[in-house]
C-alpha atoms as a PDB file:
ATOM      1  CA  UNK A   1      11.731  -7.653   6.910  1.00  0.00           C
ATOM      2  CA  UNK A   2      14.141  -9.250   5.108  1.00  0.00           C
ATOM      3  CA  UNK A   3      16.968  -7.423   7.406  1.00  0.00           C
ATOM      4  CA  UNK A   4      15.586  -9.402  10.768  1.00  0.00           C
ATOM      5  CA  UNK A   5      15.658 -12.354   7.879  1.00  0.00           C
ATOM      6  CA  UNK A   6      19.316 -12.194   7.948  1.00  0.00           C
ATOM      7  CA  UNK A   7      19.732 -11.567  11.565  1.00  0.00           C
ATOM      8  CA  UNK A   8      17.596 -14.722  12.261  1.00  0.00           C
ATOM      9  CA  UNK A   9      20.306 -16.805  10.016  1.00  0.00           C
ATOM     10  CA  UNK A  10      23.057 -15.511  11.223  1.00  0.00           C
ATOM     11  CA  UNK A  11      22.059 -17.321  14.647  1.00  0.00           C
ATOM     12  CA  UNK A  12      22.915 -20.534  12.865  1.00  0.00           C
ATOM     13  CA  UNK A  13      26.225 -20.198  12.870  1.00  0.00           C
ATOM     14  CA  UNK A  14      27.952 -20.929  16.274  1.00  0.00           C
ATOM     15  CA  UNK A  15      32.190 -20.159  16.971  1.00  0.00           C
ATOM     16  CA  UNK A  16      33.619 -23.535  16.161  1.00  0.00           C
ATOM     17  CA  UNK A  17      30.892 -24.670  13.465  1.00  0.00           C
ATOM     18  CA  UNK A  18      31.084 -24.150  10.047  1.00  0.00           C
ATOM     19  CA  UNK A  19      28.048 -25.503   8.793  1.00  0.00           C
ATOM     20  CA  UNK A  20      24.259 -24.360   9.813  1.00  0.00           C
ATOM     21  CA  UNK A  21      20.600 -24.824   8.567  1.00  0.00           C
ATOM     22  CA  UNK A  22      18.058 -22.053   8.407  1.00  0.00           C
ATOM     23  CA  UNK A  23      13.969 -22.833   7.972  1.00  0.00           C
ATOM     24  CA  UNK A  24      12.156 -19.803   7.843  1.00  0.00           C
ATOM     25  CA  UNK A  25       8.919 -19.554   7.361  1.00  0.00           C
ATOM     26  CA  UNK A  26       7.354 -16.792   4.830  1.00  0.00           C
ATOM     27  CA  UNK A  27       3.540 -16.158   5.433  1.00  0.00           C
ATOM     28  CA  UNK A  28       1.573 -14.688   2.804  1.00  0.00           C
ATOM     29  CA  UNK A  29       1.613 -11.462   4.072  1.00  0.00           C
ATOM     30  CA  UNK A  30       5.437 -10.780   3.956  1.00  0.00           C
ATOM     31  CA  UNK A  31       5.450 -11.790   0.262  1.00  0.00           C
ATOM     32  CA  UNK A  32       6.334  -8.871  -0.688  1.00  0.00           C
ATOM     33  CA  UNK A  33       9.830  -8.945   0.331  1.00  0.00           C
ATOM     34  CA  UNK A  34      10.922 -11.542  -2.083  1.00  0.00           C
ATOM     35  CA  UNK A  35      13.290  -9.664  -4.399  1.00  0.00           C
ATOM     36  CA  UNK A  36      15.365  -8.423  -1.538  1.00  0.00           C
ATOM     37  CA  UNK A  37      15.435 -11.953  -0.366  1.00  0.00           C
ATOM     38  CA  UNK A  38      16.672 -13.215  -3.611  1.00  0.00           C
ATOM     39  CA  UNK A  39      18.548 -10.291  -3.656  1.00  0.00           C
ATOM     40  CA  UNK A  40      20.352 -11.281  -0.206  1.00  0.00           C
ATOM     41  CA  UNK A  41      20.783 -14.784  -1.287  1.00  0.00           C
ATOM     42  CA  UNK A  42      22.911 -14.899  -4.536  1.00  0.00           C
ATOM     43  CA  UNK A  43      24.887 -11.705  -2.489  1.00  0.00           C
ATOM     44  CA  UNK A  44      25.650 -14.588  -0.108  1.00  0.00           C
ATOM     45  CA  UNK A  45      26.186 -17.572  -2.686  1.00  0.00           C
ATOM     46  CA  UNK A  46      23.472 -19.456  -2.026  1.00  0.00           C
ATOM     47  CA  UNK A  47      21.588 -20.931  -4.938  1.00  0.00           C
ATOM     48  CA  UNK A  48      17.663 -19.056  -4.888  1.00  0.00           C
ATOM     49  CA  UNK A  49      14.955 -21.738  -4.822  1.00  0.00           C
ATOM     50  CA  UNK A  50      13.051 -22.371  -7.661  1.00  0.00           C
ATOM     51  CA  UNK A  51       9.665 -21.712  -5.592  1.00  0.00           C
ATOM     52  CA  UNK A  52      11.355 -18.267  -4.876  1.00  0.00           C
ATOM     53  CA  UNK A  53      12.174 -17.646  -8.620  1.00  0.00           C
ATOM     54  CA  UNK A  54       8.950 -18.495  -9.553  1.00  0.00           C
ATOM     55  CA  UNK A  55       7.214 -16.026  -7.657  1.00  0.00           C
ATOM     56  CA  UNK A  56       9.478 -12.956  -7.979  1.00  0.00           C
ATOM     57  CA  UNK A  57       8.947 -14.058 -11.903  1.00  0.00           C
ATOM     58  CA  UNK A  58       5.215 -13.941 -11.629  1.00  0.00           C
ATOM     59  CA  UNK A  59       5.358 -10.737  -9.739  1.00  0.00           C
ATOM     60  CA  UNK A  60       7.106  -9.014 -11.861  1.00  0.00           C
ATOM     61  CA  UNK A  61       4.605  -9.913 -14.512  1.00  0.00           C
ATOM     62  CA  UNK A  62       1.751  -8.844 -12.127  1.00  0.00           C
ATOM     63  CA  UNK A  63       3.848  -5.502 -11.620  1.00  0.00           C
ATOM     64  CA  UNK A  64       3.992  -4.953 -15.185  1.00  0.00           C
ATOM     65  CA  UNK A  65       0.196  -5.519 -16.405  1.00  0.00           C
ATOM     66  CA  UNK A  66      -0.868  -3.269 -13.314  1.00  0.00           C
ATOM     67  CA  UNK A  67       1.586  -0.289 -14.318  1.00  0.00           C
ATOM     68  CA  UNK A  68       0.098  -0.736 -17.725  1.00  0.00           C
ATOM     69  CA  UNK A  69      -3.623  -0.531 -16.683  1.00  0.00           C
ATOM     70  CA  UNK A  70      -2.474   2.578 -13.911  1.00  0.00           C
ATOM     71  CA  UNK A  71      -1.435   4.605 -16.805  1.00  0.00           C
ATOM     72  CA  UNK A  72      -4.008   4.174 -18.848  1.00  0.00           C
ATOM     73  CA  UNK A  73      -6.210   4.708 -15.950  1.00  0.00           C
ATOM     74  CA  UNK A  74      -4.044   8.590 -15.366  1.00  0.00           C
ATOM     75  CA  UNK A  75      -4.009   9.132 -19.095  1.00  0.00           C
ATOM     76  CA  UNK A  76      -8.190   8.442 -18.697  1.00  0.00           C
ATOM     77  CA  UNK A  77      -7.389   6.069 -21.719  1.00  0.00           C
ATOM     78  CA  UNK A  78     -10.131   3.388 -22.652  1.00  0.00           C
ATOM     79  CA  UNK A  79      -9.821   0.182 -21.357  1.00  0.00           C
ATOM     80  CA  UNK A  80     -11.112  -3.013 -19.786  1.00  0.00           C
ATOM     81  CA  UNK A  81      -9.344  -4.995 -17.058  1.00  0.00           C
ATOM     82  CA  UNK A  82      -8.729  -8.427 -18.810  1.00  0.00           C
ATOM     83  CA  UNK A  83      -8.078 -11.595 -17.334  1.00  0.00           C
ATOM     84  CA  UNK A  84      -4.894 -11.791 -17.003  1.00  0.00           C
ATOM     85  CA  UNK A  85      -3.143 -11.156 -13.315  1.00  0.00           C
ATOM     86  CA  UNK A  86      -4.389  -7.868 -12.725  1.00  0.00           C
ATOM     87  CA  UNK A  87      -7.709  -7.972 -13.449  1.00  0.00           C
ATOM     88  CA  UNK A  88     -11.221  -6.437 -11.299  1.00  0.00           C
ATOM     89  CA  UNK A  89     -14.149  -4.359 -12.402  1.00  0.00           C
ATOM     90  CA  UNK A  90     -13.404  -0.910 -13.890  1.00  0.00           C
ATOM     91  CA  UNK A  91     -16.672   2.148 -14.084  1.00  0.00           C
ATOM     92  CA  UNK A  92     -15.333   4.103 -16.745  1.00  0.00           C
ATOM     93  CA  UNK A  93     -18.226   6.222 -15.628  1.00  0.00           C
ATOM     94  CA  UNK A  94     -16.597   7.650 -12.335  1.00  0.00           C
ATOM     95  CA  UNK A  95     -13.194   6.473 -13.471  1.00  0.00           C
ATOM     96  CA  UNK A  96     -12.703   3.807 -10.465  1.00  0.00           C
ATOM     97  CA  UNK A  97     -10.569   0.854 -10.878  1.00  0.00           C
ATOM     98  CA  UNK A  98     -11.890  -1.744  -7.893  1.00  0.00           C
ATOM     99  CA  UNK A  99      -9.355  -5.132  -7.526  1.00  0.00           C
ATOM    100  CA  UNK A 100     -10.915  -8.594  -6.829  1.00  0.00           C
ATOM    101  CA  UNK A 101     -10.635  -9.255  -3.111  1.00  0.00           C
ATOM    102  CA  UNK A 102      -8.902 -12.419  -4.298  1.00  0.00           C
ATOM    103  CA  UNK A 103      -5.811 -10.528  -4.578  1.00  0.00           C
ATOM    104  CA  UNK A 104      -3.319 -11.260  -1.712  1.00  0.00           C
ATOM    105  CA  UNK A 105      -2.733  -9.128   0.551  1.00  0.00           C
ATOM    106  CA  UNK A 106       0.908  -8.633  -0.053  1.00  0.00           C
ATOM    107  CA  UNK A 107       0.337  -8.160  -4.030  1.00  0.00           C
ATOM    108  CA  UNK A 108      -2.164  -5.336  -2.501  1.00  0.00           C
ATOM    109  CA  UNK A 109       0.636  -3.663  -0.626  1.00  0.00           C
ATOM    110  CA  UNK A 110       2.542  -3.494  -4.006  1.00  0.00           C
ATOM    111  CA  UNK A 111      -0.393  -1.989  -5.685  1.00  0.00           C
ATOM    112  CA  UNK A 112      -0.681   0.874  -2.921  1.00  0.00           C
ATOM    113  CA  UNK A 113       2.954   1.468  -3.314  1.00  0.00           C
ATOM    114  CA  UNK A 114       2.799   1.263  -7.354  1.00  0.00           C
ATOM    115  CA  UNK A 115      -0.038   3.476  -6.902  1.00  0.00           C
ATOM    116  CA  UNK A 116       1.740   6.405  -4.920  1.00  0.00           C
ATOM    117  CA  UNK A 117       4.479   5.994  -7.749  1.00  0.00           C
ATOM    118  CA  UNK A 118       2.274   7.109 -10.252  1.00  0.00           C
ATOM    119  CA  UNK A 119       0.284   9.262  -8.063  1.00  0.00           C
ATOM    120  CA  UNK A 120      -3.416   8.385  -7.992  1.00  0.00           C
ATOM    121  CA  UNK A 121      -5.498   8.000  -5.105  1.00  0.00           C
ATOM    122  CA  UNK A 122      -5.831   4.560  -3.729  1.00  0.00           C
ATOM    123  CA  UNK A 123      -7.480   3.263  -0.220  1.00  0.00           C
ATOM    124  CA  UNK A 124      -8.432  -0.473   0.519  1.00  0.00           C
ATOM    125  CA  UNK A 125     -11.368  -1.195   1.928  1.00  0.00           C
ATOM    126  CA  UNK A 126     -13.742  -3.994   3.671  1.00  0.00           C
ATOM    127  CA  UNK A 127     -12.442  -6.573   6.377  1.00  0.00           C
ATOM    128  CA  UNK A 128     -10.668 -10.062   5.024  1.00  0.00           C
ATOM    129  CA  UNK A 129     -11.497 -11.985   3.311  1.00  0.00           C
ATOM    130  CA  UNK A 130     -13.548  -9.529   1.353  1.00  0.00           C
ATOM    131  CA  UNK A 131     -11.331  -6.657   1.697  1.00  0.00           C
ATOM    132  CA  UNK A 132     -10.566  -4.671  -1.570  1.00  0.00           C
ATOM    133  CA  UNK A 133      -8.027  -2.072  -3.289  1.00  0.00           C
ATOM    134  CA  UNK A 134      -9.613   0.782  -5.401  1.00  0.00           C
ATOM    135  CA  UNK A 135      -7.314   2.880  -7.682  1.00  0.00           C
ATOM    136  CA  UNK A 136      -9.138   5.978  -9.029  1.00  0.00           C
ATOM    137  CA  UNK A 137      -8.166   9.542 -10.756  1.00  0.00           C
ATOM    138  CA  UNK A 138      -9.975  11.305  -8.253  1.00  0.00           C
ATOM    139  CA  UNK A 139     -10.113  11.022  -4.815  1.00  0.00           C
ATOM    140  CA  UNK A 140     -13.666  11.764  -4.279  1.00  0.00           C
ATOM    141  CA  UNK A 141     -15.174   8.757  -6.030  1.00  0.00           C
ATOM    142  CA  UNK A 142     -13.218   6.244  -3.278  1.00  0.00           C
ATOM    143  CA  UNK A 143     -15.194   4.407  -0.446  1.00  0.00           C
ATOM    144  CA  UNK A 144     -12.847   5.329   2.173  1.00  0.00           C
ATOM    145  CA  UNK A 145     -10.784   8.660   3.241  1.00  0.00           C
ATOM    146  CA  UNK A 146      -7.704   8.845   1.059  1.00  0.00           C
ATOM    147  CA  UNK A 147      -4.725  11.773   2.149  1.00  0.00           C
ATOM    148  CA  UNK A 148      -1.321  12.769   1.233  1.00  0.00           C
ATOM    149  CA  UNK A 149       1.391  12.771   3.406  1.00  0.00           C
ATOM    150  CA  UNK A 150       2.589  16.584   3.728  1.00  0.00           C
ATOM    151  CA  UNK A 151      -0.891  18.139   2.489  1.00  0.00           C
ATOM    152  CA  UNK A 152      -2.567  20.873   4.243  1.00  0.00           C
ATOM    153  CA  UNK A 153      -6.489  19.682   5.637  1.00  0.00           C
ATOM    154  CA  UNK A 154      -9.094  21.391   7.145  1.00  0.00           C
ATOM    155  CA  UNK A 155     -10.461  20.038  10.408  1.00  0.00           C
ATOM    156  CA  UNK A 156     -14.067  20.307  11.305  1.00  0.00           C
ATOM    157  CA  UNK A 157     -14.680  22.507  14.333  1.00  0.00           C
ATOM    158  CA  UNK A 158     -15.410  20.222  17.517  1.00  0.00           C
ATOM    159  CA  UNK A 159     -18.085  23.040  18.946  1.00  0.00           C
ATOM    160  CA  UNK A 160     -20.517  24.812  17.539  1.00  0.00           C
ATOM    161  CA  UNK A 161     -19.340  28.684  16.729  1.00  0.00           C
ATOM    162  CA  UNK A 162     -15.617  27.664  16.629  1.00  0.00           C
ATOM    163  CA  UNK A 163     -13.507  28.403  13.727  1.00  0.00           C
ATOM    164  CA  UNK A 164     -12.406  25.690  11.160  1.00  0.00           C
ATOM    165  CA  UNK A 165      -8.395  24.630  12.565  1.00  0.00           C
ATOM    166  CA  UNK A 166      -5.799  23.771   9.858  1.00  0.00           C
ATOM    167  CA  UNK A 167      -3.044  21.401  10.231  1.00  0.00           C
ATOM    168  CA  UNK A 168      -0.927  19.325   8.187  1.00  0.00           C
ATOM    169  CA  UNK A 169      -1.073  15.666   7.500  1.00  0.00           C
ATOM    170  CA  UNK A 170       2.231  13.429   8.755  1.00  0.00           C
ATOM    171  CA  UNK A 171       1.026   9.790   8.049  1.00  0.00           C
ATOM    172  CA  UNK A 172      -2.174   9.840   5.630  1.00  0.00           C
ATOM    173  CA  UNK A 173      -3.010   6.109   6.658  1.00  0.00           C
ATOM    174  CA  UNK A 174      -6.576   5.643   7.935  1.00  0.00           C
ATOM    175  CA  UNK A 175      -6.266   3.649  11.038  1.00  0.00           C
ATOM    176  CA  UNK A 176      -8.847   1.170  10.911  1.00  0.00           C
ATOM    177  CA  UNK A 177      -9.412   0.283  14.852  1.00  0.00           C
ATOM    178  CA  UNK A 178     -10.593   4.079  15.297  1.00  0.00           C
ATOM    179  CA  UNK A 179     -10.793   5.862  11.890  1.00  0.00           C
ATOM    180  CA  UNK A 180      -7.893   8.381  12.609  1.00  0.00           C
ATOM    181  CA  UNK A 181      -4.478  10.433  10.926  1.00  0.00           C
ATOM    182  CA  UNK A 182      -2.089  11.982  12.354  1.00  0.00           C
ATOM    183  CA  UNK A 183      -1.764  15.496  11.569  1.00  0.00           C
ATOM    184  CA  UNK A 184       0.831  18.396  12.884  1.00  0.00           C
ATOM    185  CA  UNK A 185      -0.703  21.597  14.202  1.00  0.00           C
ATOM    186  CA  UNK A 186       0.402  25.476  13.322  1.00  0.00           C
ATOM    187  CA  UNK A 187       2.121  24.687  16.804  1.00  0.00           C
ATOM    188  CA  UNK A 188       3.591  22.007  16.212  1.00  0.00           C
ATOM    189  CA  UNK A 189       1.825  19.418  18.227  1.00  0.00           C
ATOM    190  CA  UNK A 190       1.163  16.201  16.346  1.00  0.00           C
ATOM    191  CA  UNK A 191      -2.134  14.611  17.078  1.00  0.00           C
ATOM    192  CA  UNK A 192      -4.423  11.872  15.924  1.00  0.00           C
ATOM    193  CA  UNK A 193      -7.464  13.211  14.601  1.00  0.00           C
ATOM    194  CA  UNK A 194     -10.531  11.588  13.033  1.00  0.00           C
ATOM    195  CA  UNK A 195     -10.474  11.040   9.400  1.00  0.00           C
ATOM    196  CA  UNK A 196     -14.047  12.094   8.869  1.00  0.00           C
ATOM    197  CA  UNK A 197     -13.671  15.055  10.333  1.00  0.00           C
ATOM    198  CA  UNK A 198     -10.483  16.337   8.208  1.00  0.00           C
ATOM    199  CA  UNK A 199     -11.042  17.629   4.547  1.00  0.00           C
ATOM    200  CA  UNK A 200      -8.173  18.760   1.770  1.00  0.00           C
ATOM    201  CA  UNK A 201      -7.920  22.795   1.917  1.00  0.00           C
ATOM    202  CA  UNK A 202      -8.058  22.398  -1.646  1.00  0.00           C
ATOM    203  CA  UNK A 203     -11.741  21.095  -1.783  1.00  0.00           C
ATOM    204  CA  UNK A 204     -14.029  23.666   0.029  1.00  0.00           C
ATOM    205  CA  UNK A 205     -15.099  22.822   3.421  1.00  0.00           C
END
């Protein structure tokens, strides 16, 4: 984050010196925290580099086209991704917007957070480099699970004859390694359960 950013360059500085030089390396994947580190710079006086610039520039360009083609895409307006940043195939049959694995990983993270925004469903899906964000109206038509934080779910009964148990969803992500969410009980236990197994209370189970 860009928080243990600044803690890292504060360790630069020694009592007695006055000068100091920070390298810090920023993968791909931790992209997305470029406006709060251009943010933290010119707070501090130092000049932002122009590589820096550059990419919070294109970003916000990226940011822009994508809110454009989400609201179309909630309005169920006719349209065509173009060429431009955004992009990827769109079936205007089942309304589902898939984004060309191409797309790095951190502009992907944007996209899921852009997409809770405006509220439509969104899940990722496929192992890199082939993995791939789709953006839809309805959560039915998406290749993986997709769940809202705070929504009430059904869960499957684990023997035969038992009754269907209800619980509440605290973190909707999908964990890939096992295919679970966390969900909170009537009694308040909070438990990973598998994803498969847990259906909205608002679509009949």
């Amino acid at each position: 984050t860009w928080g243990e950013y600044a803690h890292c360059i504060g360790r630069t500085a020694r009592p007695g010196q006055r000068n100091g030089r920070a390298i810090t390396f920023l993968p791909e994947n931790r992209f997305w925290i470029v406006r709060e580190l251009a943010g933290l710079l010119q707070l501090s006086g130092q000049q932002v580099p122009n590589e820096l610039s550059e990419l919070l520039g294109s970003d916000r360009a990226f940011l822009l086209e994508c809110r454009e083609a989400m609201q179309r895409l909630r309005a169920s307006e006719p349209w065509v991704p173009g060429e431009g940043a955004c992009g990827g195939d769109y079936d205007a049959e089942r309304g589902l917007w898939t984004l060309p694995p191409t797309l790095p990983s951190y502009r992907r993270k944007l996209l899921h957070w852009l997409s809770d925004e405006l509220g439509l469903p969104h899940v990722s899906s496929g192992v890199v480099p082939n993995r791939t964000l789709h953006i839809s109206l309805d959560r039915n038509v998406l290749p993986e699970r997709f769940f809202l934080e705070g929504e009430e779910v059904v869960l499957r009964p684990s023997a035969p004859g038992a009754e269907p148990v209800h619980a509440i969803v605290v973190d909707p992500k999908v964990l890939r390694r096992d295919r679970t969410i966390l969900v909170r009980f009537p009694d308040g236990v909070k438990e990973y359960v598998p994803a498969d197994a847990a259906k909205p209370y608002t679509i009949s189970a």
